[in-house]
PDB file of N, CA and C in Angstrom:
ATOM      1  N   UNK A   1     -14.587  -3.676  -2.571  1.00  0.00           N
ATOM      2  CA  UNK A   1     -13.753  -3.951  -3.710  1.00  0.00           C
ATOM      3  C   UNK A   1     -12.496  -4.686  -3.249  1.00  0.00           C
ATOM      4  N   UNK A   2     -12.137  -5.754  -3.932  1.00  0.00           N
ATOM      5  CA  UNK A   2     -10.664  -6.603  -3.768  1.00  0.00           C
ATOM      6  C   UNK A   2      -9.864  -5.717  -4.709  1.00  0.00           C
ATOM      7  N   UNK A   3      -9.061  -5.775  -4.060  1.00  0.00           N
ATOM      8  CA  UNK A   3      -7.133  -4.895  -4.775  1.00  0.00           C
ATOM      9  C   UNK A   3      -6.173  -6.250  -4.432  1.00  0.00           C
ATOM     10  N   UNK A   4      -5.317  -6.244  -5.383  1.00  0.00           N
ATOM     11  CA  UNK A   4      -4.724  -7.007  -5.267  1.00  0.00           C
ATOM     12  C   UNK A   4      -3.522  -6.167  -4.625  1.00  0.00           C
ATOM     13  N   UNK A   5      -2.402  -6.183  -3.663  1.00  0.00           N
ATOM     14  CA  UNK A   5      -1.065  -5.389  -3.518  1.00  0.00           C
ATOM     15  C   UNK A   5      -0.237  -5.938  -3.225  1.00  0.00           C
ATOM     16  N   UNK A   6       0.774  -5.527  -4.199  1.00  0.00           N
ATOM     17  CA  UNK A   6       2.283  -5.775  -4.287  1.00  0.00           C
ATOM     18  C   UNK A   6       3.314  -5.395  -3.198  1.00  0.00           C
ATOM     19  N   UNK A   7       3.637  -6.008  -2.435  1.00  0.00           N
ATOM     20  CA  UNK A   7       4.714  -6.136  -1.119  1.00  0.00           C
ATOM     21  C   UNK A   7       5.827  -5.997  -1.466  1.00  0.00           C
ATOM     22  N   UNK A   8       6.647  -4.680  -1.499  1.00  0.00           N
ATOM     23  CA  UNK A   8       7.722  -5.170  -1.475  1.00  0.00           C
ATOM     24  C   UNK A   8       8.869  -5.918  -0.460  1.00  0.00           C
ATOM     25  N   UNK A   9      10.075  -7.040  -0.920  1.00  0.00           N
ATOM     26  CA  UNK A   9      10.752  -7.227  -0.359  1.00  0.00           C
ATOM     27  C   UNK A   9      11.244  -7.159   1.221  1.00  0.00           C
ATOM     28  N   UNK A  10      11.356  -5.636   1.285  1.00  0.00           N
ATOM     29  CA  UNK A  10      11.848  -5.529   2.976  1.00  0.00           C
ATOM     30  C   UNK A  10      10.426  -5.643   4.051  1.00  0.00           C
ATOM     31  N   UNK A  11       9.419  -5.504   3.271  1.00  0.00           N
ATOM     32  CA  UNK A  11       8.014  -5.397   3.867  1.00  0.00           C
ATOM     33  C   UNK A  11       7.116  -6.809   4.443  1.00  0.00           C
ATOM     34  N   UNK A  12       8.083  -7.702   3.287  1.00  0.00           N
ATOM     35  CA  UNK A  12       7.315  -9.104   3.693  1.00  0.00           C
ATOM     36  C   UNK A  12       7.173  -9.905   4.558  1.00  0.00           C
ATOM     37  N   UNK A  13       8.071  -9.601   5.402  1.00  0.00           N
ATOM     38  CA  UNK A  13       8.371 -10.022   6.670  1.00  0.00           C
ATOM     39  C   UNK A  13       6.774  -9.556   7.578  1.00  0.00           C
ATOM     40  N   UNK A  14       6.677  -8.764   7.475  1.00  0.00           N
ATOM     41  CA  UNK A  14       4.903  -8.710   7.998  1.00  0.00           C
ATOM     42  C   UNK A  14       3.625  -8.983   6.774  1.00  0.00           C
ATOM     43  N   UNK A  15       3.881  -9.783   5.859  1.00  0.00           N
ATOM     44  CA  UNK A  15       2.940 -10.471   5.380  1.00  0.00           C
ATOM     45  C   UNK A  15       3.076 -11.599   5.188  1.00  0.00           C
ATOM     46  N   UNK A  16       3.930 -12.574   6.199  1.00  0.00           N
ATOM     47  CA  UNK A  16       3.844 -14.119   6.080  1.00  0.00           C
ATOM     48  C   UNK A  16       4.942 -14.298   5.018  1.00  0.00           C
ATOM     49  N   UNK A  17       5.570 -13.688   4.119  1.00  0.00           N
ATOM     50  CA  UNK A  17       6.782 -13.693   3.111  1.00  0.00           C
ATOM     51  C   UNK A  17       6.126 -13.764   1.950  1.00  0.00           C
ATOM     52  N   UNK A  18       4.523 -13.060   2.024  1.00  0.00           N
ATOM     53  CA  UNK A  18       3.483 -13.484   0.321  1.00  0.00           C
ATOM     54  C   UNK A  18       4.454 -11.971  -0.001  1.00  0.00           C
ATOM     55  N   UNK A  19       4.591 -11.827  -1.763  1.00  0.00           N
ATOM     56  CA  UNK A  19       4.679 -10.512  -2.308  1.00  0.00           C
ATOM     57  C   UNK A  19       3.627  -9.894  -2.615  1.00  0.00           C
ATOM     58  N   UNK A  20       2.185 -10.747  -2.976  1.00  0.00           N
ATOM     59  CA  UNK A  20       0.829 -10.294  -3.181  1.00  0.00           C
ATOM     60  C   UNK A  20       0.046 -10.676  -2.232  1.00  0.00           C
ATOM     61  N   UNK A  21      -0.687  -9.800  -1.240  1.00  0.00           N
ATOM     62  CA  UNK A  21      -2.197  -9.926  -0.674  1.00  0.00           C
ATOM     63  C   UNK A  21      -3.058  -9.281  -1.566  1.00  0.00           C
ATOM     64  N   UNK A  22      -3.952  -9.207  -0.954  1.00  0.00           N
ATOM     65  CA  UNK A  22      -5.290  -9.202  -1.022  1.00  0.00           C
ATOM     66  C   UNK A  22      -6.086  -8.537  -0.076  1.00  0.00           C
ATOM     67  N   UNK A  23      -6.583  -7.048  -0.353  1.00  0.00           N
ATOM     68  CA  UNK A  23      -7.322  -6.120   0.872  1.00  0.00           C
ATOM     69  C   UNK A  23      -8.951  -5.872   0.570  1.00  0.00           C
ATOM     70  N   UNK A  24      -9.388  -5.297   0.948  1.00  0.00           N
ATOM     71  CA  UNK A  24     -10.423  -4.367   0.148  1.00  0.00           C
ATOM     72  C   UNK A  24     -11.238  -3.338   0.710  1.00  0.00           C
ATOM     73  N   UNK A  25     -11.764  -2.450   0.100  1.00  0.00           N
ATOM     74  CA  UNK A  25     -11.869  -0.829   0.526  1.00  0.00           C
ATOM     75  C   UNK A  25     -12.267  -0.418  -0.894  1.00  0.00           C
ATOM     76  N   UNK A  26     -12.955   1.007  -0.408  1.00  0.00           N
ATOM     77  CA  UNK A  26     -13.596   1.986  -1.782  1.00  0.00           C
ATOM     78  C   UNK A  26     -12.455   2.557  -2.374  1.00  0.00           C
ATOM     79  N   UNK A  27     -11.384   2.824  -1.630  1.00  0.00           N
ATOM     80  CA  UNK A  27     -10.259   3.946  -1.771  1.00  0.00           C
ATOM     81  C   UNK A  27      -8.907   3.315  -0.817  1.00  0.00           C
ATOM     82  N   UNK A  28      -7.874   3.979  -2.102  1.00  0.00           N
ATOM     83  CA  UNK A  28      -6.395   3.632  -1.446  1.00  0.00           C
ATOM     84  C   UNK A  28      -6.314   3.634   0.250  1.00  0.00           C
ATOM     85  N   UNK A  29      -6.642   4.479   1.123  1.00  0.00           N
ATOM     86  CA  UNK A  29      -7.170   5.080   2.402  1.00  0.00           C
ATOM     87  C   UNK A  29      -7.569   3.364   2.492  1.00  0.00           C
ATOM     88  N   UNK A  30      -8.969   3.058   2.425  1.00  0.00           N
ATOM     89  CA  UNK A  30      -9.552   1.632   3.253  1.00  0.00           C
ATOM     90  C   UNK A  30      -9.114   0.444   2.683  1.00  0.00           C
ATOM     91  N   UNK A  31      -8.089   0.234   1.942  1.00  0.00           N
ATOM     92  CA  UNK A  31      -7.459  -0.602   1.456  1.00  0.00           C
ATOM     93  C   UNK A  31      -6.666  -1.040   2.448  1.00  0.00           C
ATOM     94  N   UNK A  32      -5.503   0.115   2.559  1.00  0.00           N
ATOM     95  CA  UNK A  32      -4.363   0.667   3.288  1.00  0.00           C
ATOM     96  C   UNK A  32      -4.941   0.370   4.795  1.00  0.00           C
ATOM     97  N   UNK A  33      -5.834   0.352   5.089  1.00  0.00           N
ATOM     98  CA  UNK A  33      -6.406   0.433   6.323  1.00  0.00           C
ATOM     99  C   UNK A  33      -6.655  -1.241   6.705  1.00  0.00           C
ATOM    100  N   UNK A  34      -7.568  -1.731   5.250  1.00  0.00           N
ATOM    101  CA  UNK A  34      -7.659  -3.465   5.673  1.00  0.00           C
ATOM    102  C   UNK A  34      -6.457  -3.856   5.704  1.00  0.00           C
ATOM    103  N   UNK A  35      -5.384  -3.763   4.821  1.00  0.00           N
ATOM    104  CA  UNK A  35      -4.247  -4.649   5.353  1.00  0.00           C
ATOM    105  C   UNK A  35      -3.532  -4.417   6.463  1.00  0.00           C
ATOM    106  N   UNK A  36      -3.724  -3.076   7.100  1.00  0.00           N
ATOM    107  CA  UNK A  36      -2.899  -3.037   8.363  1.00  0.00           C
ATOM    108  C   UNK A  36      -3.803  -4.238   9.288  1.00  0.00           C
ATOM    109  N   UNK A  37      -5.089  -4.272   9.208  1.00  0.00           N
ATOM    110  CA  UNK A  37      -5.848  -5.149  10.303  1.00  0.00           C
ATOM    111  C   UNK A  37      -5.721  -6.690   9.586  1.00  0.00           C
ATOM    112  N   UNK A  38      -5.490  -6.658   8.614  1.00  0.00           N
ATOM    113  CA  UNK A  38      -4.943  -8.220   8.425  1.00  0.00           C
ATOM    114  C   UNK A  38      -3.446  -8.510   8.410  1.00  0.00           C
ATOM    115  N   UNK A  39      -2.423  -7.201   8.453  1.00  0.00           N
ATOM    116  CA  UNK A  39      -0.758  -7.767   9.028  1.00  0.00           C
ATOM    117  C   UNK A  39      -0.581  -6.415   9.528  1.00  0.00           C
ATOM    118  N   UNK A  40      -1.016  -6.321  10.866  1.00  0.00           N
ATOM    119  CA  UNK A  40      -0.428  -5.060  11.984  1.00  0.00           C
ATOM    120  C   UNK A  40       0.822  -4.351  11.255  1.00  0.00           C
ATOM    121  N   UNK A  41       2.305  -5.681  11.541  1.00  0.00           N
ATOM    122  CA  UNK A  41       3.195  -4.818  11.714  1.00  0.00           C
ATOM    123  C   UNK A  41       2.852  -4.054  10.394  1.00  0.00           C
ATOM    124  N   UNK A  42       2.548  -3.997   8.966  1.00  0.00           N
ATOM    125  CA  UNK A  42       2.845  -3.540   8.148  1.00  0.00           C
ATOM    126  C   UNK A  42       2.792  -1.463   8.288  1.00  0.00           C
ATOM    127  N   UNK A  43       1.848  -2.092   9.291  1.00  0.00           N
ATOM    128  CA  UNK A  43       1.303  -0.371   8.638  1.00  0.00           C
ATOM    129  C   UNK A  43       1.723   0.719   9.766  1.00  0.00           C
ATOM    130  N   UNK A  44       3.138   0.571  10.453  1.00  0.00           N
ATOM    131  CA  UNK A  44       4.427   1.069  11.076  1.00  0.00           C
ATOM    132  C   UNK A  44       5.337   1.458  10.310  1.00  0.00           C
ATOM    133  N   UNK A  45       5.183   0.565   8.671  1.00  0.00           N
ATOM    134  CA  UNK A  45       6.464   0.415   7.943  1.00  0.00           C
ATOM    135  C   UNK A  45       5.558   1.636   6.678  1.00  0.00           C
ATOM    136  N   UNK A  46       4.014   1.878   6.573  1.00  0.00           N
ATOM    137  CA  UNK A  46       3.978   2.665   5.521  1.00  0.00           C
ATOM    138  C   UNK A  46       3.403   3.527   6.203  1.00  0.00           C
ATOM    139  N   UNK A  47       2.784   4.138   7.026  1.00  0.00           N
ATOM    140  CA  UNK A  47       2.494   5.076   7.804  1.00  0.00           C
ATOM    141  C   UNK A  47       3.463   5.642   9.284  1.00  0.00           C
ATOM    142  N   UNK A  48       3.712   7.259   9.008  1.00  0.00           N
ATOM    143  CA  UNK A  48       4.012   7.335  10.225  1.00  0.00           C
ATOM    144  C   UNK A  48       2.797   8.873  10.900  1.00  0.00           C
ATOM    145  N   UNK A  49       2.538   8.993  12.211  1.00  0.00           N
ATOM    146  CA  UNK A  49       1.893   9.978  12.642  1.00  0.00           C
ATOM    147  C   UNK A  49       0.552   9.957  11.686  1.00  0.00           C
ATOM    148  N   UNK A  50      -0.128   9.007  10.853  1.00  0.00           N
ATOM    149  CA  UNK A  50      -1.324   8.749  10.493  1.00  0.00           C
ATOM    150  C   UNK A  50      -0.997   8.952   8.862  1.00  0.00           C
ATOM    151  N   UNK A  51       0.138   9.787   8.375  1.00  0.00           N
ATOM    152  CA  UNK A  51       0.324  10.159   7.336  1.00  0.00           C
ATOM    153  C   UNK A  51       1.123   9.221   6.123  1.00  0.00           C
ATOM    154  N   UNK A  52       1.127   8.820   4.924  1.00  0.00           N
ATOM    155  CA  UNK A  52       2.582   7.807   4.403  1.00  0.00           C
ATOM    156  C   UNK A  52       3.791   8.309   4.523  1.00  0.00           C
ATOM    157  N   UNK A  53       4.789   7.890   4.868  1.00  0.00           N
ATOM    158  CA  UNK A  53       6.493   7.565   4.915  1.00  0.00           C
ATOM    159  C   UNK A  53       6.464   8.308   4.036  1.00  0.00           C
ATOM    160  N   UNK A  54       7.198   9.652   4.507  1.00  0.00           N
ATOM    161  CA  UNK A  54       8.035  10.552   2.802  1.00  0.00           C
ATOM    162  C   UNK A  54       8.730   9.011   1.777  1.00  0.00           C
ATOM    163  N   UNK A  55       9.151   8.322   2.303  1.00  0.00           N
ATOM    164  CA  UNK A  55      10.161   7.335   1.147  1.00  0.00           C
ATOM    165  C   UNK A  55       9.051   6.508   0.913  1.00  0.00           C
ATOM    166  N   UNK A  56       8.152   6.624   1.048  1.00  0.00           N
ATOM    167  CA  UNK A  56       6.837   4.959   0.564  1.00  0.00           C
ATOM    168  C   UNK A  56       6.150   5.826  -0.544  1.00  0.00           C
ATOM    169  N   UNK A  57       6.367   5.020  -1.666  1.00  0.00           N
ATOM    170  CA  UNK A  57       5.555   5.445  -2.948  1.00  0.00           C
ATOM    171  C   UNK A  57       3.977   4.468  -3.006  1.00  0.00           C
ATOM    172  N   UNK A  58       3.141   4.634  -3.429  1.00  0.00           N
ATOM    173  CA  UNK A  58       2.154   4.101  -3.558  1.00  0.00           C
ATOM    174  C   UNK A  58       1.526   4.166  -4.883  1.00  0.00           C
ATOM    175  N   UNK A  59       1.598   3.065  -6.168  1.00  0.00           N
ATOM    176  CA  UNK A  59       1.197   3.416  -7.284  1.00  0.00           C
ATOM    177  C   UNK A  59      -0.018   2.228  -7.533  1.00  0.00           C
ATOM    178  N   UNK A  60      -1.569   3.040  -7.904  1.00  0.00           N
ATOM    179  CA  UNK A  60      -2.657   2.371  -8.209  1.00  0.00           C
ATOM    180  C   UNK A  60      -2.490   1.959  -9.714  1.00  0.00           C
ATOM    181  N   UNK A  61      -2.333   0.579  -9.904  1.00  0.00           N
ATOM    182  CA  UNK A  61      -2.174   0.697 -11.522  1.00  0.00           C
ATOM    183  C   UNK A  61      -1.223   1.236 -12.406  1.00  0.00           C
ATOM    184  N   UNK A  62      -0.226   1.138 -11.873  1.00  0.00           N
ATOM    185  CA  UNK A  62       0.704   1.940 -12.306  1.00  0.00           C
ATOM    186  C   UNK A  62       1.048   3.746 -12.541  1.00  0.00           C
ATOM    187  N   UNK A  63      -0.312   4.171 -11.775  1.00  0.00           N
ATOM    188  CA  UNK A  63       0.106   5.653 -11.453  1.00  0.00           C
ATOM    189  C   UNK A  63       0.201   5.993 -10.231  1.00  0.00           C
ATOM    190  N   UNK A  64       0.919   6.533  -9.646  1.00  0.00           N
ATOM    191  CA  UNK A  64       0.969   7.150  -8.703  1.00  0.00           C
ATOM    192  C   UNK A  64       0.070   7.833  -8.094  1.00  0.00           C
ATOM    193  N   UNK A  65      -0.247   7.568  -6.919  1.00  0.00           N
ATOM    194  CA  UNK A  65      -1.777   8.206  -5.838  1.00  0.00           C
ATOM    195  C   UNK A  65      -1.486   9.975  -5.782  1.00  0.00           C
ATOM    196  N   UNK A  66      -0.082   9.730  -5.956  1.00  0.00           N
ATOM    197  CA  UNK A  66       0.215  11.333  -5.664  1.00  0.00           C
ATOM    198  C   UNK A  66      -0.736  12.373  -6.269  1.00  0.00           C
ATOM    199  N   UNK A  67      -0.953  11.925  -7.579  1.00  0.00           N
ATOM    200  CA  UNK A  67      -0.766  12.553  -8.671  1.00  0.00           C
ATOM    201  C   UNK A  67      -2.291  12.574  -9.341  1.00  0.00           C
ATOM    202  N   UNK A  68      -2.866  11.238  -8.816  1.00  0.00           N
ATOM    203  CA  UNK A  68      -4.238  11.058  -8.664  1.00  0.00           C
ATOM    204  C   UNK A  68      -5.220  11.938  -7.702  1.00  0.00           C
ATOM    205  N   UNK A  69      -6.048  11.192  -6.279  1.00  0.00           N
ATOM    206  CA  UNK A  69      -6.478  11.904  -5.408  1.00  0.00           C
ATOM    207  C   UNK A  69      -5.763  11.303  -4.024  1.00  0.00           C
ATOM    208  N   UNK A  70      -4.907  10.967  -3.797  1.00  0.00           N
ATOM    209  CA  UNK A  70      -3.865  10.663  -3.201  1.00  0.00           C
ATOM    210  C   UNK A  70      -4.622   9.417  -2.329  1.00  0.00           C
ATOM    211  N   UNK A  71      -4.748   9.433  -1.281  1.00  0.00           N
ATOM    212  CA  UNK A  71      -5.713   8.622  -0.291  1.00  0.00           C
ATOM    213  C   UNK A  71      -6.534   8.268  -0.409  1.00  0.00           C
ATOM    214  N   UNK A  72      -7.218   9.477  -1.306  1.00  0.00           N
ATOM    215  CA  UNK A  72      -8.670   9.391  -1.288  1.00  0.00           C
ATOM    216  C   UNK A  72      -9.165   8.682  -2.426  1.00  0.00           C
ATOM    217  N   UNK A  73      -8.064   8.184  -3.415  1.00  0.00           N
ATOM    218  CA  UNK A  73      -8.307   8.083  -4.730  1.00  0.00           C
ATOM    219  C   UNK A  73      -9.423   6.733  -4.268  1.00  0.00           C
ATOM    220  N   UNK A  74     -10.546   6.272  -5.354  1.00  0.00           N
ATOM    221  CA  UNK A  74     -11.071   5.165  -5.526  1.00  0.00           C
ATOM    222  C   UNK A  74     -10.606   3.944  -6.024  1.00  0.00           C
ATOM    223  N   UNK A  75     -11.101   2.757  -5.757  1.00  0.00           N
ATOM    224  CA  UNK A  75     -10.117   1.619  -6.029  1.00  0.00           C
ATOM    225  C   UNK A  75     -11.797   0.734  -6.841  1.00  0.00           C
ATOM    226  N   UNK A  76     -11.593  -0.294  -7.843  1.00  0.00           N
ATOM    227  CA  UNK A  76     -12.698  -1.115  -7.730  1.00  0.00           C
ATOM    228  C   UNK A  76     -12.024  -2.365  -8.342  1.00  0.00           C
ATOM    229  N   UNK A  77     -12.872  -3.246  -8.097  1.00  0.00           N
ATOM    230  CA  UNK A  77     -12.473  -5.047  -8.046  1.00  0.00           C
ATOM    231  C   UNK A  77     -11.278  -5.166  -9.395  1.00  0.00           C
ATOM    232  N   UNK A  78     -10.398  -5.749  -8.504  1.00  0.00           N
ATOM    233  CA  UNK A  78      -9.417  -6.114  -9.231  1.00  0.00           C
ATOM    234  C   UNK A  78      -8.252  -4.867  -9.802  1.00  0.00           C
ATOM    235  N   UNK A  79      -8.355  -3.813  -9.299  1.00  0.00           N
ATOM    236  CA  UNK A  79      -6.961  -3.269  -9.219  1.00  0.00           C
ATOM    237  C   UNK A  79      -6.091  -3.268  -8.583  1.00  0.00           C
ATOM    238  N   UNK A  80      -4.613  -2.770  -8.723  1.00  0.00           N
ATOM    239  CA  UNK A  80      -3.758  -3.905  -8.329  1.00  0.00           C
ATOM    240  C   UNK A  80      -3.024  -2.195  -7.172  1.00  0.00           C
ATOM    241  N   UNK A  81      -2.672  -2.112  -5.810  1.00  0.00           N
ATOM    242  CA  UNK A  81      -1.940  -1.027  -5.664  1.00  0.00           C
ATOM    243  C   UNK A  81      -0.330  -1.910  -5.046  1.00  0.00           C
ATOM    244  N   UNK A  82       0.469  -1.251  -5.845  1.00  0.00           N
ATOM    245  CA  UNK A  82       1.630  -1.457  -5.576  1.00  0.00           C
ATOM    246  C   UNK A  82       2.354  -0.467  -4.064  1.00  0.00           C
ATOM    247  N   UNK A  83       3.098  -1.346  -3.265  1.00  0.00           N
ATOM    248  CA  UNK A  83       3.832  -0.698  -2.290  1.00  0.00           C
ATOM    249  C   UNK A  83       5.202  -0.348  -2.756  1.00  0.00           C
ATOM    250  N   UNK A  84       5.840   0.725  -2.995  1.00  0.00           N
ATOM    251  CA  UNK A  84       7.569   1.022  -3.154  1.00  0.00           C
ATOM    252  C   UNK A  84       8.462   1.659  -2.460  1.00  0.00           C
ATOM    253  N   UNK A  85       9.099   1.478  -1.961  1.00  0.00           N
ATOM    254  CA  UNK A  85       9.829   1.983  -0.628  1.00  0.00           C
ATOM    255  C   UNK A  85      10.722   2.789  -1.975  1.00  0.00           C
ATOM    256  N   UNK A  86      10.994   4.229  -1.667  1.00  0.00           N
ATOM    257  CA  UNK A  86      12.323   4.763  -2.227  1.00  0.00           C
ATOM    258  C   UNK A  86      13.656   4.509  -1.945  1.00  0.00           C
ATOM    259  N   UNK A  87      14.425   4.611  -3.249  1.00  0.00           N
ATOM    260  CA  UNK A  87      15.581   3.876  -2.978  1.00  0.00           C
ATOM    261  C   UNK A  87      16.657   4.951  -2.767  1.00  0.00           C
ATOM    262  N   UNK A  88      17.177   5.525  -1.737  1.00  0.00           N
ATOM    263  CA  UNK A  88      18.394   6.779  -1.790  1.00  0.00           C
ATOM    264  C   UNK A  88      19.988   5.919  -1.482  1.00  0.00           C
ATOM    265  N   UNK A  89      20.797   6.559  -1.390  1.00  0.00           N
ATOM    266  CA  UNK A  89      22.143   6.795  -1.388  1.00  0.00           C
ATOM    267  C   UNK A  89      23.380   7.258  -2.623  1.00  0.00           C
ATOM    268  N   UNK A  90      24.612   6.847  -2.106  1.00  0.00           N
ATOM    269  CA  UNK A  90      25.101   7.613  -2.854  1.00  0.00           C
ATOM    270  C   UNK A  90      26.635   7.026  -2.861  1.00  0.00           C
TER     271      UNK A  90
END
């Protein structure tokens, strides 16, 4: 399955400066997995110790994986998963 995903900003710097690639995989998990093998650095910036960044949101379609089956959720042609870094301070 092709996903289309949304890059954010501080991230683009390891995708050539596109805001949208292009991965594909059954599930958020082998998605997440093709784009690290098509832009390395990226997947330093959303994974740490194998797990996602407490601050990296990940929304399939506009819902959140959380909330879905997280990793495991399924993906098919032409959904879109967005990358969002959380925004803190104060």
């Amino acid at each position: 399955m092709t996903v289309r995903i949304q890059i954010p900003t501080p991230m683009r710097q390891h995708t050539e400066g596109q805001a949208t690639v292009e991965a594909s995989g059954g599930s958020v998990q082998a998605v997440l997995e093709d784009l690290a093998k098509k832009y390395p650095g990226i997947s330093q910036r959303i994974f740490e110790n194998g797990q996602v960044r407490r601050f990296v949101n990940l929304y399939l379609n506009d819902e959140d994986v959380r909330y879905l089956d997280n990793l495991n959720t399924p993906v098919k042609d032409g959904d879109e998963l967005s990358i969002i870094p959380a925004v803190a301070g104060g």
